[in-house]
Protein backbone atom coordinates (compact mmCIF):
# COMPACT_ATOMS: atom_id res chain seq x y z
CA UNK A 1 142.35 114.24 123.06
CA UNK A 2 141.77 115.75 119.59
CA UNK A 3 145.61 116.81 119.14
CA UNK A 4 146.16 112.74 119.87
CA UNK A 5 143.61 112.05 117.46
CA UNK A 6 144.88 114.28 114.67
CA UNK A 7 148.78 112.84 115.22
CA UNK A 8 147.41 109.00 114.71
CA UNK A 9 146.07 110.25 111.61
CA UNK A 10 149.05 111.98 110.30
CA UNK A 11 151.30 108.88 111.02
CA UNK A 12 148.73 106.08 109.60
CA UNK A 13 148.65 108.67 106.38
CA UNK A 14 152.52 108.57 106.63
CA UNK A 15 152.43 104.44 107.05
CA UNK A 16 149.65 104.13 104.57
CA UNK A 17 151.99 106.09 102.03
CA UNK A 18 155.47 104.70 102.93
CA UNK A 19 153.63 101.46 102.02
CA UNK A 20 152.29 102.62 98.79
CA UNK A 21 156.13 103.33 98.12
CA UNK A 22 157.53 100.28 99.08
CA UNK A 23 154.85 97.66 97.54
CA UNK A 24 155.08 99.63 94.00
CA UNK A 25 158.94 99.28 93.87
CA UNK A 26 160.47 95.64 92.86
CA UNK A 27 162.98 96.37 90.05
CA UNK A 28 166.17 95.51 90.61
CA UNK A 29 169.94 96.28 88.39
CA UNK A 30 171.47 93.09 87.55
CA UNK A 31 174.98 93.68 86.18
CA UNK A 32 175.19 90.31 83.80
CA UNK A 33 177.74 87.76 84.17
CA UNK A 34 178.46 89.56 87.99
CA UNK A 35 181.74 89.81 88.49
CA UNK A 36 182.93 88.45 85.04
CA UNK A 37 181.43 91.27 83.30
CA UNK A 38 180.48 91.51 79.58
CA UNK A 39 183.89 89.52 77.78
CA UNK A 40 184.47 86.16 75.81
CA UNK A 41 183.72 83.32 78.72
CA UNK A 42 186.71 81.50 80.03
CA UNK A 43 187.25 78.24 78.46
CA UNK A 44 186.80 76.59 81.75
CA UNK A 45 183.57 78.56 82.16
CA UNK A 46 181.96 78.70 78.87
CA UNK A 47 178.93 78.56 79.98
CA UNK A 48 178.70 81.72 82.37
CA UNK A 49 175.95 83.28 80.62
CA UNK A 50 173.74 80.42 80.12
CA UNK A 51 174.17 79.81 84.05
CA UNK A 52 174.39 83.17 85.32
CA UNK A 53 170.37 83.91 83.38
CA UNK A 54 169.05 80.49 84.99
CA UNK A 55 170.20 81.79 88.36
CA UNK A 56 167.98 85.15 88.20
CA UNK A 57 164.16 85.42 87.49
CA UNK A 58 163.87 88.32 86.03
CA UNK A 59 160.69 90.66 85.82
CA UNK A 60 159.37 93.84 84.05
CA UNK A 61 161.17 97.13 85.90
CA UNK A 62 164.03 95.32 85.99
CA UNK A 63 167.50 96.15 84.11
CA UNK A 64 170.53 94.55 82.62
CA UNK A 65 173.76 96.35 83.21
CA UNK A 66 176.52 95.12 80.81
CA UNK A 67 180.01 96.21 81.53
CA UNK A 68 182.98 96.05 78.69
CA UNK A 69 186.05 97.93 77.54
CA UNK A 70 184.27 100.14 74.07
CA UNK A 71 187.08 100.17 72.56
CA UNK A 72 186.86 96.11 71.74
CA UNK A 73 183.27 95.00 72.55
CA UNK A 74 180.29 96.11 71.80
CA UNK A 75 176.42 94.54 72.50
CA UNK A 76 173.83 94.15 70.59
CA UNK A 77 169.98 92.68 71.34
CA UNK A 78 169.13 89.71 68.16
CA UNK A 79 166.18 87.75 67.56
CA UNK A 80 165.99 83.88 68.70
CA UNK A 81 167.33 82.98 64.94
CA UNK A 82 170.29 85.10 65.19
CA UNK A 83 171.31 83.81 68.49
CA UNK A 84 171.67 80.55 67.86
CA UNK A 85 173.23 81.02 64.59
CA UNK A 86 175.31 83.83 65.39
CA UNK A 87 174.13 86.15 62.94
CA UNK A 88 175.29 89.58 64.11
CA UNK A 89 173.79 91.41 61.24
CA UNK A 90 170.99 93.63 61.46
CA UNK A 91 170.45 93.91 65.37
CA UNK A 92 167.10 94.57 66.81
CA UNK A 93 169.55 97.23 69.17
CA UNK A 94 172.77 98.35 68.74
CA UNK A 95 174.83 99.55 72.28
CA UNK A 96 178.62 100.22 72.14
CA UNK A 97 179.43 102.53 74.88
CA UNK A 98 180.44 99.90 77.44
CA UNK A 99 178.24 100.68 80.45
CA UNK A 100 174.87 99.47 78.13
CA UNK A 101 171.72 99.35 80.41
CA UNK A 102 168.74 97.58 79.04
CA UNK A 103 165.31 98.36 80.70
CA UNK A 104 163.09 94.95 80.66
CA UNK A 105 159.59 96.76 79.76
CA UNK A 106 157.94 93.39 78.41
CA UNK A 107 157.37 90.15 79.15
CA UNK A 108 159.21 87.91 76.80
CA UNK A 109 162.74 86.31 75.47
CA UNK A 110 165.69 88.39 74.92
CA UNK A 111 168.53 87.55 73.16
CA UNK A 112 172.08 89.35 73.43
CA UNK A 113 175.60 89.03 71.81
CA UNK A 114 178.58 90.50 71.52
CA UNK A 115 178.47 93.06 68.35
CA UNK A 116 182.17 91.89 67.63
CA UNK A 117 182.19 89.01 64.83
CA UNK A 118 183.59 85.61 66.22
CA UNK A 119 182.92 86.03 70.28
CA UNK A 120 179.38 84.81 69.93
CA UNK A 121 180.96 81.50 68.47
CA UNK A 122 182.82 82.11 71.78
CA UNK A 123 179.99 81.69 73.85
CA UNK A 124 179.40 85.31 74.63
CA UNK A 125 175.63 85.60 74.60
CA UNK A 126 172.93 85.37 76.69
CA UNK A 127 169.10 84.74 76.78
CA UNK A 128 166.71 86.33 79.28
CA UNK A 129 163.23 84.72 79.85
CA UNK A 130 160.80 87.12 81.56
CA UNK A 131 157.82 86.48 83.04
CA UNK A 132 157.15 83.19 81.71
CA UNK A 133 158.40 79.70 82.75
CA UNK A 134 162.22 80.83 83.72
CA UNK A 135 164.47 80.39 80.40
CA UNK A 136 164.65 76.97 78.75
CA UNK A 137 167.64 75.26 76.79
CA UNK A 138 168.54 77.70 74.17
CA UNK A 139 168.19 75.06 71.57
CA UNK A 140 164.81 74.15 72.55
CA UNK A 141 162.06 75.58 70.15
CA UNK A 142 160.45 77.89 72.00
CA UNK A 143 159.11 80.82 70.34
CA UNK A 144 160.17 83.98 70.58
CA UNK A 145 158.49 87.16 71.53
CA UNK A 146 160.91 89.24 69.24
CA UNK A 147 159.83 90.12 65.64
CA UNK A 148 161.65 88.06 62.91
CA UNK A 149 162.47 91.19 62.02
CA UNK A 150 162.55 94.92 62.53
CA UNK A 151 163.73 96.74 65.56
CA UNK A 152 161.65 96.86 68.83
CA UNK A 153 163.22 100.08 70.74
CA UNK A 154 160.32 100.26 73.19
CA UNK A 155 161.97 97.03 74.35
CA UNK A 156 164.99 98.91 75.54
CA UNK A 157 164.33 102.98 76.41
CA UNK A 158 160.53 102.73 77.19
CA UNK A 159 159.23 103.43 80.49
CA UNK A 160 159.34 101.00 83.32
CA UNK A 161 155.82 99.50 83.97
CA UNK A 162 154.81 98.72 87.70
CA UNK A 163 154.05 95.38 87.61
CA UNK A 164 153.76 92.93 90.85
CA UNK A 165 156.91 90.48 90.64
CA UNK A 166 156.04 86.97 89.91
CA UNK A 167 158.44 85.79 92.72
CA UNK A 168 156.67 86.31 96.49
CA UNK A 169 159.53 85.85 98.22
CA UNK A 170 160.54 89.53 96.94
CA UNK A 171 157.01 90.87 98.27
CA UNK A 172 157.29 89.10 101.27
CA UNK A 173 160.75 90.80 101.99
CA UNK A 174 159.70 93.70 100.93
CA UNK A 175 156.82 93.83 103.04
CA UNK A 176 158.69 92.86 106.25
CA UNK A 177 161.03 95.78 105.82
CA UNK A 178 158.12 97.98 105.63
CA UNK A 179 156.62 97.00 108.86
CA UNK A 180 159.94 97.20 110.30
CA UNK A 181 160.22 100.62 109.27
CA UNK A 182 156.85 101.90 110.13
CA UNK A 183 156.96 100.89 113.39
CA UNK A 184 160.38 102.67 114.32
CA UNK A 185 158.60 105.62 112.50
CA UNK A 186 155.54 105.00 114.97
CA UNK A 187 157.50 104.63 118.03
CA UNK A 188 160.12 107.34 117.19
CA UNK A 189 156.71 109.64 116.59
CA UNK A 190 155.34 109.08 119.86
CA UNK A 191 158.67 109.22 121.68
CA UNK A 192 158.81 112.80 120.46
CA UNK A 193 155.38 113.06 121.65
C-alpha cells in the first residue's frame, strides 16, 4: 500500500509540474504579412499589413518574425509621428539582416517600416497594438507608448516577461491539452504498474 501511495505522489508532482509548464507558456512567433513576407504590398492588396495586425491580438512573450531579401530591404521600428509621415530618419531600431525577430516585452503601440526610402509611401508598414484595445485606424490620435524620441532597445532584445494572455480562448486551449496529456501520462503510469 505505501509503494501505491508513494507512485500517486510522484505522478500528481509530475501533473502538478507539467501544468506549471504549460500555463506559464503563451508566446507565440508570428511571421508578419504570413505568406507575403516583409516586401512593398501588391497594388491589389495594399493594405496587407494594416489587415494582417487587426487579424492577430498580440501579447507580451510574443514575437514578430519579418522575412526579406537584405540585400534590398531593410526594417526599422519608428515612433507614431514617423509612421504616418514616413519619416525614416532616426529609427528607434535599426534591423537589416532579413530574418529580423522582434521580442514584444511591453505593452504598447509599435510602429514598423521598411528602412528603404519610398516603400513606406508604398504601404509597407505596420502597427502592432498590444495589450490594449486591439489596434485602431492608424490615423486616429491615439497616443503612443514610444518616446518622441530616443531609442527604446529593451523594446526589442529584453527578456520575455510571463504574463497571462489577455485572450482566454488561448488558456482554455492550452489547458485542455494539458489534461489531455496528463491523463495519458496517468494511465500510461499505471499501465506500467
Amino acid at each position: 500500500m505505501a509503494s501505491h501511495n508513494k507512485n500517486w505522489f510522484l505522478v500528481s508532482l509530475l501533473l502538478i509540474i507539467l501544468l506549471q509548464i504549460q500555463t506559464k507558456v503563451f508566446c507565440f512567433q508570428y511571421q508578419v504579412g504570413d505568406l507575403n513576407a516583409w516586401g512593398i504590398p501588391t497594388s491589389t492588396n495594399s493594405q496587407v499589413y494594416t489587415k494582417w495586425s487587426k487579424f492577430h491580438n498580440f501579447t507580451l512573450g510574443d514575437s514578430l518574425l519579418f522575412l526579406y531579401p537584405p540585400s534590398q530591404d531593410s526594417l526599422i521600428q519608428v515612433t507614431q509621428e514617423s509612421y504616418k509621415s514616413c519619416n525614416i530618419k532616426d529609427p528607434i531600431l535599426f534591423m537589416n539582416n532579413g530574418n529580423s525577430l522582434f521580442n514584444i516585452t511591453s505593452k504598447g503601440d509599435f510602429y514598423f517600416t521598411s528602412g528603404v526610402n519610398g516603400h513606406c509611401q508604398k504601404h509597407q508598414k505596420i502597427h502592432i497594438s498590444v495589450g490594449g484595445i486591439g489596434n485602431v485606424d492608424d490615423d486616429a490620435n491615439s497616443p503612443s507608448s514610444l518616446p518622441a524620441n530616443g531609442p527604446s532597445y529593451q523594446n526589442a532584445f529584453g527578456s520575455i516577461p510571463v504574463a497571462p494572455s489577455t485572450s482566454n480562448s488561448h488558456h482554455l486551449t492550452s489547458t485542455f491539452h494539458v489534461l489531455i496529456v496528463g491523463s495519458i501520462i496517468y494511465a500510461m503510469f499505471f499501465a506500467l504498474m
